[in-house]
Protein backbone atom coordinates (compact mmCIF):
# COMPACT_ATOMS: atom_id res chain seq x y z
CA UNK A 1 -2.08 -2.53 -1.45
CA UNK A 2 -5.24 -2.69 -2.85
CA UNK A 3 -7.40 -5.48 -2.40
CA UNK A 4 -7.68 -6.51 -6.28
CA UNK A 5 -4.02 -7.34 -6.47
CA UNK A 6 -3.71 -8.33 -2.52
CA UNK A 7 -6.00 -11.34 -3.86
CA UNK A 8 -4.03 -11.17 -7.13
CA UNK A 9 -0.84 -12.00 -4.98
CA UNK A 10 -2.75 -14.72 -2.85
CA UNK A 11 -4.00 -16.66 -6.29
CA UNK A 12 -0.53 -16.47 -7.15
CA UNK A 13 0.94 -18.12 -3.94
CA UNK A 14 -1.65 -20.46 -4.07
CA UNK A 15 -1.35 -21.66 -7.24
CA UNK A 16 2.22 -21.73 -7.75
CA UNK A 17 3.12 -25.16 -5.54
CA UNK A 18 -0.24 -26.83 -7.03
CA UNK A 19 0.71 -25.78 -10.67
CA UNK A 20 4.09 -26.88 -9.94
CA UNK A 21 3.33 -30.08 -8.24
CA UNK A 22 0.82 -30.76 -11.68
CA UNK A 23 3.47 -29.73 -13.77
CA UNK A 24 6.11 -32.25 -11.85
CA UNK A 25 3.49 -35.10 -11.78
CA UNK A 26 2.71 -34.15 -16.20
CA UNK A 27 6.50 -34.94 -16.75
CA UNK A 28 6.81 -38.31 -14.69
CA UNK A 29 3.35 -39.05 -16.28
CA UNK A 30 5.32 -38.44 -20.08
CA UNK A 31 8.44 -39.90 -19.10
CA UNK A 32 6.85 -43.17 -18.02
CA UNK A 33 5.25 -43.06 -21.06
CA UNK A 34 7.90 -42.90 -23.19
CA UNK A 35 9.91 -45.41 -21.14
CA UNK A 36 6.71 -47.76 -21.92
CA UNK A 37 7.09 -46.98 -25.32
CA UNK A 38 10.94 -47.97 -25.84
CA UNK A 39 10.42 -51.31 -23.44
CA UNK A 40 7.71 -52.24 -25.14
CA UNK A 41 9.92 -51.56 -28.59
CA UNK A 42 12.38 -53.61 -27.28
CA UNK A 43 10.82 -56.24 -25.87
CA UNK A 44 8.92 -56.70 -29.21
CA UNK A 45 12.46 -56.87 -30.69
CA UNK A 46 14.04 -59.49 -28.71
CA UNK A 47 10.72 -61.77 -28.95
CA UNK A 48 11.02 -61.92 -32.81
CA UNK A 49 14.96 -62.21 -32.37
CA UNK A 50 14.16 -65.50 -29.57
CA UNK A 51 11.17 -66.59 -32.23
CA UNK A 52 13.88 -67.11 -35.06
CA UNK A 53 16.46 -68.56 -32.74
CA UNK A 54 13.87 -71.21 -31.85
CA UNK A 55 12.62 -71.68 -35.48
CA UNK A 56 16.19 -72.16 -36.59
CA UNK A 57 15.45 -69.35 -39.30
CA UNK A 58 18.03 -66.73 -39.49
CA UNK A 59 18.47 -63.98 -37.22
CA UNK A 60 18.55 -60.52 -38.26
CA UNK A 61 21.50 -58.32 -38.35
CA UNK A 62 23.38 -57.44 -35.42
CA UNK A 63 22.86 -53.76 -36.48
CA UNK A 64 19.94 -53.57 -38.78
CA UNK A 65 20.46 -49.89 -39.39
CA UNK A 66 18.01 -48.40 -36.72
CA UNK A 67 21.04 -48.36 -34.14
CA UNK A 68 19.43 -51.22 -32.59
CA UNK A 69 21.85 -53.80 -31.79
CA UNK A 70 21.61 -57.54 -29.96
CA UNK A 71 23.95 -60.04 -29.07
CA UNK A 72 23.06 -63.82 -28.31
CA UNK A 73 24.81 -65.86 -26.03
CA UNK A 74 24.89 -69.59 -24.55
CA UNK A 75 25.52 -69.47 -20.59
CA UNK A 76 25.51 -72.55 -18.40
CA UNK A 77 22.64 -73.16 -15.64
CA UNK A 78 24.18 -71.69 -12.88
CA UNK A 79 24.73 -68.34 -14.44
CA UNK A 80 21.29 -68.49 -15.87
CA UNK A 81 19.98 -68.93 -12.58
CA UNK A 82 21.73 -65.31 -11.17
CA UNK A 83 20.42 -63.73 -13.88
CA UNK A 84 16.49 -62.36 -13.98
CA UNK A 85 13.98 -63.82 -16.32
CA UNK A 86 13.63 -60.30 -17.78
CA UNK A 87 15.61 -57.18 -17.30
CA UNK A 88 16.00 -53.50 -18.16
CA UNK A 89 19.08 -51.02 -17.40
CA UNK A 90 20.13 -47.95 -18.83
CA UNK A 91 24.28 -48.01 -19.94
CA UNK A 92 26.17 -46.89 -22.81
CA UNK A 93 26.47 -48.50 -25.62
CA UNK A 94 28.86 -48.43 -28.56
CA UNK A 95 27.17 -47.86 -31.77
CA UNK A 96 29.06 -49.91 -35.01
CA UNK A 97 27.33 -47.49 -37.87
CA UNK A 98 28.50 -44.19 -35.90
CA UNK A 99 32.10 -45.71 -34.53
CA UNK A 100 31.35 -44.08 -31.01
CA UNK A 101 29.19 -44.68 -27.65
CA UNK A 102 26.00 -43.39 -26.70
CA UNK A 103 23.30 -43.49 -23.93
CA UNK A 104 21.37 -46.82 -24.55
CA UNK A 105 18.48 -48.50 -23.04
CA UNK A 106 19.14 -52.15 -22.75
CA UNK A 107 16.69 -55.57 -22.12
CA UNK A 108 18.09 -58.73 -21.20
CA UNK A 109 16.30 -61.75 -20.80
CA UNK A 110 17.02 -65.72 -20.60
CA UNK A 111 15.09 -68.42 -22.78
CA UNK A 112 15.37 -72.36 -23.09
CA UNK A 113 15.41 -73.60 -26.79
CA UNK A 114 14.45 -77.76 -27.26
CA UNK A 115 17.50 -79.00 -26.41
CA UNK A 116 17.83 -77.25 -22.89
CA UNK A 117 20.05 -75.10 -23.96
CA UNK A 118 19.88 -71.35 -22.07
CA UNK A 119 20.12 -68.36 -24.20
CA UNK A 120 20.93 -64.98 -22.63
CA UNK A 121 19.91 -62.14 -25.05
CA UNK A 122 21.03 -58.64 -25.24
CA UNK A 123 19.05 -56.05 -26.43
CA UNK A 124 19.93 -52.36 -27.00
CA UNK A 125 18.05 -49.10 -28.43
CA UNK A 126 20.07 -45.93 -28.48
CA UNK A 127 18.43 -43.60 -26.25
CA UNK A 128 19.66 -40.14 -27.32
CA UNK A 129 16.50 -39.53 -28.66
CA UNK A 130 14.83 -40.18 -25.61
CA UNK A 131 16.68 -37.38 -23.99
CA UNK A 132 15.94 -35.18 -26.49
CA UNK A 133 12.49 -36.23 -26.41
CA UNK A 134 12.13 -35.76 -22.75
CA UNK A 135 14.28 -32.30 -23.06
CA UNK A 136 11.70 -31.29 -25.39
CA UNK A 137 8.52 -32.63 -23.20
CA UNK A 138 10.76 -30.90 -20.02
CA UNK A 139 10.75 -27.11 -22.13
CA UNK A 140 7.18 -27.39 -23.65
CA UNK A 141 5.50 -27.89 -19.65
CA UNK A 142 7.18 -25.08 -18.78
CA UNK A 143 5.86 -23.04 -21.03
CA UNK A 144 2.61 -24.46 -21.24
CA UNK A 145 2.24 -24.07 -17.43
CA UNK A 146 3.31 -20.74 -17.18
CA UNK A 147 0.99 -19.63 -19.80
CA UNK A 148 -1.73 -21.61 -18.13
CA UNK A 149 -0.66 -19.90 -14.74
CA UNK A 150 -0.63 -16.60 -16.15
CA UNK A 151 -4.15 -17.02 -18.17
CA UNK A 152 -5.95 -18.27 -14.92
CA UNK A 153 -4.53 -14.83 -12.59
CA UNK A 154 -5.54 -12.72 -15.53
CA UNK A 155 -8.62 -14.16 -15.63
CA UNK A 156 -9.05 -14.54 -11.59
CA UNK A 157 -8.00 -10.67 -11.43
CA UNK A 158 -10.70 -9.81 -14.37
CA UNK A 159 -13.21 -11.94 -12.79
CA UNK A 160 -13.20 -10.26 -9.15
CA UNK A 161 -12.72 -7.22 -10.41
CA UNK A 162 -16.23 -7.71 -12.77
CA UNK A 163 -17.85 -8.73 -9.23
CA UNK A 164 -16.73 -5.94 -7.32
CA UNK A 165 -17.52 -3.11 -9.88
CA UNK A 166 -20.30 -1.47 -7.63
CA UNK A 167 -17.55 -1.29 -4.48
CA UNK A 168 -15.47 0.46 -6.74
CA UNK A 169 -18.24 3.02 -7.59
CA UNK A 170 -19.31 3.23 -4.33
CA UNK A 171 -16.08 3.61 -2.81
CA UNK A 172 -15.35 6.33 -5.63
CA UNK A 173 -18.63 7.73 -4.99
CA UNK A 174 -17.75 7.89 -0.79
CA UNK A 175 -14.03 9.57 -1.78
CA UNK A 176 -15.64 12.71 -3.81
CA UNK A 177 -18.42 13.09 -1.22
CA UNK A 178 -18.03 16.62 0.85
CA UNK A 179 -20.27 16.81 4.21
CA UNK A 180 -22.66 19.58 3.83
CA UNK A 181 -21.85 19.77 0.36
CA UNK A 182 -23.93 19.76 -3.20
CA UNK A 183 -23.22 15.71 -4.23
CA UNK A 184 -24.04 13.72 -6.84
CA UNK A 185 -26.72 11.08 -6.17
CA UNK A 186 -25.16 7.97 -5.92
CA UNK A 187 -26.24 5.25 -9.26
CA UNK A 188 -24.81 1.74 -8.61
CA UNK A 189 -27.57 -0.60 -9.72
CA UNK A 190 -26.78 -3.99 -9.50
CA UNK A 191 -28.16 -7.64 -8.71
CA UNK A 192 -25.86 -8.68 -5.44
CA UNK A 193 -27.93 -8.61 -2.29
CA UNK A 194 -24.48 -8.02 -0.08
CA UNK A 195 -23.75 -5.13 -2.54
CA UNK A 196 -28.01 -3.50 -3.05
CA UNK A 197 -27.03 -3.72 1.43
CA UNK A 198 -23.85 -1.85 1.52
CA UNK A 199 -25.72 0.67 -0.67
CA UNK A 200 -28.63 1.10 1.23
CA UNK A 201 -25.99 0.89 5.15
CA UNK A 202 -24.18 3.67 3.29
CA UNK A 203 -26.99 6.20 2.27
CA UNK A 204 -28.85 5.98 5.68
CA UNK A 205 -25.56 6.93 7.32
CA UNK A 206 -24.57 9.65 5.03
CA UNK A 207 -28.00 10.89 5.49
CA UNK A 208 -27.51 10.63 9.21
CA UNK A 209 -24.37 12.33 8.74
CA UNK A 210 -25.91 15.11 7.05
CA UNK A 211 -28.48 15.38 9.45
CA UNK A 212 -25.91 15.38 12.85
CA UNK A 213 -24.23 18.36 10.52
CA UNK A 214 -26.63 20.36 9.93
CA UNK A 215 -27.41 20.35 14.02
CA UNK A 216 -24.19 20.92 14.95
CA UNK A 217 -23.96 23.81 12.61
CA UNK A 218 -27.28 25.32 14.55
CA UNK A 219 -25.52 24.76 17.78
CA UNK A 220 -22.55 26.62 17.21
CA UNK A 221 -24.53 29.07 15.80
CA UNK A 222 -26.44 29.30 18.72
CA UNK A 223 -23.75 28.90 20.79
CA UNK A 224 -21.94 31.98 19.36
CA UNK A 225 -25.09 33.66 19.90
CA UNK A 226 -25.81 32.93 23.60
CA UNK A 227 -22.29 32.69 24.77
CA UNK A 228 -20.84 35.87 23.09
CA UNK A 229 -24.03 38.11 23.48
CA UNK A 230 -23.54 37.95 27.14
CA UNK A 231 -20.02 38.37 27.61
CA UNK A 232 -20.25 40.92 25.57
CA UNK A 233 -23.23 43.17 27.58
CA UNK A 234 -21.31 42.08 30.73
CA UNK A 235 -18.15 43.89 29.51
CA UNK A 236 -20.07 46.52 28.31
CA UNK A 237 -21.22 46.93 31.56
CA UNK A 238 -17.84 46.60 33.57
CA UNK A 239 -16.45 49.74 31.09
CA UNK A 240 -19.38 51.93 32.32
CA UNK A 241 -18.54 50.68 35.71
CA UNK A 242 -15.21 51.64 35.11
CA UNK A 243 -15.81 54.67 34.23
CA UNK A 244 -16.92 55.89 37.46
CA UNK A 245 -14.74 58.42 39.37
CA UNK A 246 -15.81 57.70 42.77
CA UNK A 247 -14.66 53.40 43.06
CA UNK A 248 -10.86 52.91 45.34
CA UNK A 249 -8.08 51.81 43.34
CA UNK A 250 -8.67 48.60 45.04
CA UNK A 251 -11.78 48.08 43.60
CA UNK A 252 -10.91 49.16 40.03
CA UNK A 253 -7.93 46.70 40.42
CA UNK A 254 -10.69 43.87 41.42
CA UNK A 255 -12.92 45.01 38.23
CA UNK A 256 -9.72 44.88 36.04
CA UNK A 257 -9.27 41.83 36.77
CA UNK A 258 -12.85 40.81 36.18
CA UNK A 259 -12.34 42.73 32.29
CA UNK A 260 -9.23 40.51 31.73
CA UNK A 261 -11.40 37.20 32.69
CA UNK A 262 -14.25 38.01 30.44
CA UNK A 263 -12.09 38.95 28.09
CA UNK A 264 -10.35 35.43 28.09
CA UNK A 265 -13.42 33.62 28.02
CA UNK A 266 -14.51 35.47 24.98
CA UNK A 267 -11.59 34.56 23.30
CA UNK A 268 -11.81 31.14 24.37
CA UNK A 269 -15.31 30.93 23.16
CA UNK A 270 -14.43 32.10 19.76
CA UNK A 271 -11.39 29.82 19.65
CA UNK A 272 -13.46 26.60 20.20
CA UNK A 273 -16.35 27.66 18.18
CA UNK A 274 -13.29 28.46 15.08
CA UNK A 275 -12.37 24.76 16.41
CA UNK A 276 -15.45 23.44 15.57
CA UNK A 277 -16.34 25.29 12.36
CA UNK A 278 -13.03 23.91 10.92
CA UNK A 279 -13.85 20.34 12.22
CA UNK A 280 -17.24 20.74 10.55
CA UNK A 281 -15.86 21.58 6.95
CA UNK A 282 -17.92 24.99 7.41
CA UNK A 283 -15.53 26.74 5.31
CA UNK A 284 -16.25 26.71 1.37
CA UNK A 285 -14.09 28.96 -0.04
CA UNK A 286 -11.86 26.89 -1.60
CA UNK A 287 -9.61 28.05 -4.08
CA UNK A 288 -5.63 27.76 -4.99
CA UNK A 289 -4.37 29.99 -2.67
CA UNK A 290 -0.71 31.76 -2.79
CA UNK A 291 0.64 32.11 0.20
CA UNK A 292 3.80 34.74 -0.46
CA UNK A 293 1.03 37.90 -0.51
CA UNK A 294 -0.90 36.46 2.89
CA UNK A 295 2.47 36.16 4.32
CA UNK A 296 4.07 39.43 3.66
CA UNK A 297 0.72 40.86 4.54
CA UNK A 298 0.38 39.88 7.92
CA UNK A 299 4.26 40.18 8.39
CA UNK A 300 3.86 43.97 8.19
CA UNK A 301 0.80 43.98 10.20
CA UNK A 302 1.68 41.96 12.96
CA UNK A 303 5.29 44.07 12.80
CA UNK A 304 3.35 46.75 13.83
CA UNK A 305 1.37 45.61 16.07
CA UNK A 306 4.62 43.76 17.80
CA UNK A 307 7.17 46.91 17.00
CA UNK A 308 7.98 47.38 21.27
CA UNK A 309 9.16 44.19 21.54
CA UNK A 310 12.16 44.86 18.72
CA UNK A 311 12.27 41.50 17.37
CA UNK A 312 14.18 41.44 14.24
CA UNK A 313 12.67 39.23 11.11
CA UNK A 314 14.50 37.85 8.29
CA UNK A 315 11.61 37.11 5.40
CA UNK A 316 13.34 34.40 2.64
CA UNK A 317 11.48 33.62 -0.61
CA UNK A 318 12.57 30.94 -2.81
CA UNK A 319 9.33 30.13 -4.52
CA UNK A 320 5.71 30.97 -3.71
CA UNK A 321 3.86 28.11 -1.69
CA UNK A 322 0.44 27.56 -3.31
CA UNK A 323 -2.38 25.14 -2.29
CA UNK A 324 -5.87 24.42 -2.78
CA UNK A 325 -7.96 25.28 -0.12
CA UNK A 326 -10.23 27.66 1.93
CA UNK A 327 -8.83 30.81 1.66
CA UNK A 328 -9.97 31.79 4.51
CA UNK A 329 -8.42 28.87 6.72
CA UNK A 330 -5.04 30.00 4.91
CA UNK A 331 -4.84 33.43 6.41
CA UNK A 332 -5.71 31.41 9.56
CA UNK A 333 -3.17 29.40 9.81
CA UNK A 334 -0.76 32.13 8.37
CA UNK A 335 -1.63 34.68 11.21
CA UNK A 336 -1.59 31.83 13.94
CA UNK A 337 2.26 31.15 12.95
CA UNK A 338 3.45 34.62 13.11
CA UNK A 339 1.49 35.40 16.14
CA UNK A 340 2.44 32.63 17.64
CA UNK A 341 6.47 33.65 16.71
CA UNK A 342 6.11 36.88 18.29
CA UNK A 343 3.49 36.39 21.17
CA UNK A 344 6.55 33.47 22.26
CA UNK A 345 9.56 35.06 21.72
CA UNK A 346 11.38 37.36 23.94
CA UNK A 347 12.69 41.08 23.47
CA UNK A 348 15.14 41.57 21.23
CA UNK A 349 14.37 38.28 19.78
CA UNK A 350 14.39 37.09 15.74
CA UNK A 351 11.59 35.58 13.45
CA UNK A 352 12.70 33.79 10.10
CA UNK A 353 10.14 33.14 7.56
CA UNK A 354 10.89 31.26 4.52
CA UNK A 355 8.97 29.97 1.44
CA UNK A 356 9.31 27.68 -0.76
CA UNK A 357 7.13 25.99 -3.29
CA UNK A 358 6.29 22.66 -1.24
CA UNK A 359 7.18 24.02 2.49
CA UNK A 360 6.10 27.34 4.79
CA UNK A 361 8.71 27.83 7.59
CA UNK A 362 8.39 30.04 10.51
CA UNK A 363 11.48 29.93 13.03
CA UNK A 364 11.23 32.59 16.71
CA UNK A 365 13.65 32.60 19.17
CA UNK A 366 12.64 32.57 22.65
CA UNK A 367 12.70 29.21 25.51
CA UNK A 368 15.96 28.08 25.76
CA UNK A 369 14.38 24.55 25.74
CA UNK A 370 12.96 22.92 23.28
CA UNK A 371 8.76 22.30 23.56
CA UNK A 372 7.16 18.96 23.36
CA UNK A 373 6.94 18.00 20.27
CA UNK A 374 4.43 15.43 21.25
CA UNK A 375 2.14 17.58 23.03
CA UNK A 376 2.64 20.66 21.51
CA UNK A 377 -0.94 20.79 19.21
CA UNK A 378 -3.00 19.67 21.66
CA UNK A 379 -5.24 21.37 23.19
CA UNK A 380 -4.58 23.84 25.50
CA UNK A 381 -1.21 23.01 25.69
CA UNK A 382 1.47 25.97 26.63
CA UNK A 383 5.14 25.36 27.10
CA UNK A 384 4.99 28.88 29.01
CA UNK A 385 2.27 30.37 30.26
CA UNK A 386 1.64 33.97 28.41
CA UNK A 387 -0.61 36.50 29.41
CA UNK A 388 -3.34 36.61 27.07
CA UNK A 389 -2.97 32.78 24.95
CA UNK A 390 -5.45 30.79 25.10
CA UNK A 391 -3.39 27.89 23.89
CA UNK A 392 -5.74 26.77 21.39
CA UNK A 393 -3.56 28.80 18.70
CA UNK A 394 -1.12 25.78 17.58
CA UNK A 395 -3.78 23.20 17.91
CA UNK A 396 -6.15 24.96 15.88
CA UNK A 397 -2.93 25.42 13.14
CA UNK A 398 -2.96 21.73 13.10
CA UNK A 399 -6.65 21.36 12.37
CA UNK A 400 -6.56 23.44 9.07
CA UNK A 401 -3.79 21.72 8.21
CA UNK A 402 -5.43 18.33 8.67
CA UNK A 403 -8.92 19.34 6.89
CA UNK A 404 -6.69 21.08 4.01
CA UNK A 405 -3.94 18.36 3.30
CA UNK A 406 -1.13 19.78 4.46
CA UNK A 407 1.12 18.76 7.60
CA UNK A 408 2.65 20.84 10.36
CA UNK A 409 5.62 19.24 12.48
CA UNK A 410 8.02 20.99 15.17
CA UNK A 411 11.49 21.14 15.34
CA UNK A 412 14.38 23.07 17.45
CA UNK A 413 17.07 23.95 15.32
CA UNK A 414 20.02 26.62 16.49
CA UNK A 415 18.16 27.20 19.70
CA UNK A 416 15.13 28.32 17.41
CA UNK A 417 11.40 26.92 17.65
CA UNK A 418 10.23 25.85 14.29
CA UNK A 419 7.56 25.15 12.67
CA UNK A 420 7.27 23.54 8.97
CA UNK A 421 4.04 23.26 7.15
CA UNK A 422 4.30 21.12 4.22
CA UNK A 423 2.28 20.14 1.01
């Protein structure tokens, strides 16, 4: 996830319990309000209904047309005293205009007139329109608050995302930048100290990159050089040896074995240094390879090469497999399979090759068991020892795949060692 809407998420867990809390503590806010409101209507009410009772003037209406209604009643001392001086309940109440009952809000309350006499009063507001009211208040928070929830992410997510523009470039800048490579210069001005750092942290180390490159690529250089030149003159040399008529059998055997040795390390030494260069990035040739006329090239070649062992090979093509990459590393790791099929497989043995526009399978009889599928491309690594490998070829399949974007897994299927590359 990236880290704009990981903080995006985060704002949003945080707020959500505070907003909702706010919203919670809005609505008992309102609804005290309004409760204030209607009290304070009807306790206005019943003090101009006990101002005319004690004036002797006469009383309004029992229902005056607002669906207010009051009754007035004489109780004796002791009830008076069980009763509060002033009280309010909510209970239903029936209404004389509409004939029927409804949620009311009701305040009663005991007062003396001259006489002694105790008055209880009952007063009564409808309040319907309080739940409406408070239905209303209820739907408009809601929507309010969301909006106001929504408006502050938005404006969180635009915020950070403002601040972090030069990461962005920089981090776009990093993901199109090629070791050893012709690269832009990176531009990302800007007025953050933490940011003009990262610039500057990122620069020397490329730079330092470029600079550990460009030595290794001497040093394999003159590695091939000093290694191979010498092996080579010493072979050379063991051929003229060779040659002679006069050396025992047991002494060309002890020279032939020599041959063999130097002619392992040479291949050895060309495997690593291959190793390296593809580590390195020291192939440019990139372009969108098809793989159907590499295949069927070295298919015939190495058919040749391979024809005493009489290993049958069944070639399937559904679709052509095409990538871009070093076309170079792609006859690589084309030749490295099919070797690899035949070098490991055992007379009278089968290959299968198949193709198919996101996959490159190579199946080869041979070990009865299957390899380790955990071990198998590392280095060096050889399920069975044959004459000649320098088991470097599988691991060094894995490394183009790796510095080309493609991915190269194991399998034993139908007693058959397989190997899938895939896009």
């Amino acid at each position: 996830m990236k880290l704009i809407y990981r903080i995006a998420l985060r704002t949003l867990l945080v707020l959500l319990p505070i907003m909702f809390l706010w919203g919670v503590l809005f609505y008992k806010a309102m609804l005290n309000e309004v409760m204030d409101e209607m009290d304070d209507n009807l306790e206005d009410y019943s003090e101009e209904i006990i101002r005319r009772a004690l004036a002797g003037d006469d009383l309004p209406a029992v229902s005056n047309g607002s669906n207010n209604q009051y009754f007035l009643m004489p109780i004796e001392e002791d009830v008076a005293k069980a009763i509060p001086e002033i009280a309010y309940k909510d209970s239903m109440l029936y209404i004389i205009d509409k004939r029927e009952k409804e949620p009311a809000r009701i305040l009663e309350t005991v007062f003396v007139n001259d006489l002694g006499q105790k008055y209880l009063l009952h007063v009564a507001t409808p309040s319907i329109d309080r739940f409406d009211l408070m239905q209303s208040i209820f739907y408009w928070i809601v929507i309010l608050y969301a909006l106001l929830f929504i408006t502050v992410v938005m404006a969180n997510m635009f915020v950070f995302y403002r601040s972090l523009r030069p990461l962005y470039k920089l981090l776009n800048w990093l993901d199109s930048y090629k070791v050893g490579k012709s690269n832009k210069p990176l531009v990302n001005s800007t007025a953050i100290p933490e940011f003009r750092k990262l610039n500057e942290a990122v620069m020397k180390n490329t730079q330092l990159h470029e600079s550990y490159n460009e030595m290794q690529k001497q040093f394999i250089g003159n590695a091939s050089h000093e290694m191979q030149t010498p092996v080579a003159i010493c072979m050379n040399r063991l051929e003229m040896v060779m040659e002679d008529e006069n050396l025992s059998e047991k002494n060309m055997e002890q020279l032939g074995e020599i041959y063999s040795s130097l002619m392992h390390l040479s291949k050895l030494n060309k495997s690593l240094l291959l190793m390296t260069r593809i580590e390195s990035g020291q192939y440019a040739d990139v372009a969108d390879v098809s793989f159907a006329p590499i295949v069927e090239k070295y298919i015939e070649n190495l058919g040749e090469v391979y024809s005493y062992m009489d290993v049958s090979l069944e070639y399937l093509k559904d679709a052509d497999f095409k990538k871009e990459m070093s076309v170079t590393l792609a006859e690589l790791l084309v030749t490295n399979l099919l070797k690899n099929a035949y070098v490991h497989n055992v007379t009278g043995g089968r290959i299968k090759v198949k193709l198919s526009d996101s996959e490159l399978v190579v199946s080869n009889s041979g070990n009865a068991e299957p390899l380790d599928s955990e071990r198998i491309f590392s280095r060096f690594y050889q399920g069975s020892k044959k004459e000649g490998s320098t088991g470097l070829g599988l691991s060094i399949t894995n490394q183009i795949c790796k510095v080309s974007g493609l991915t190269v897994s194991y399998l034993f299927v139908d007693g058959m060692h397989t190997f899938v590359v895939k896009k």
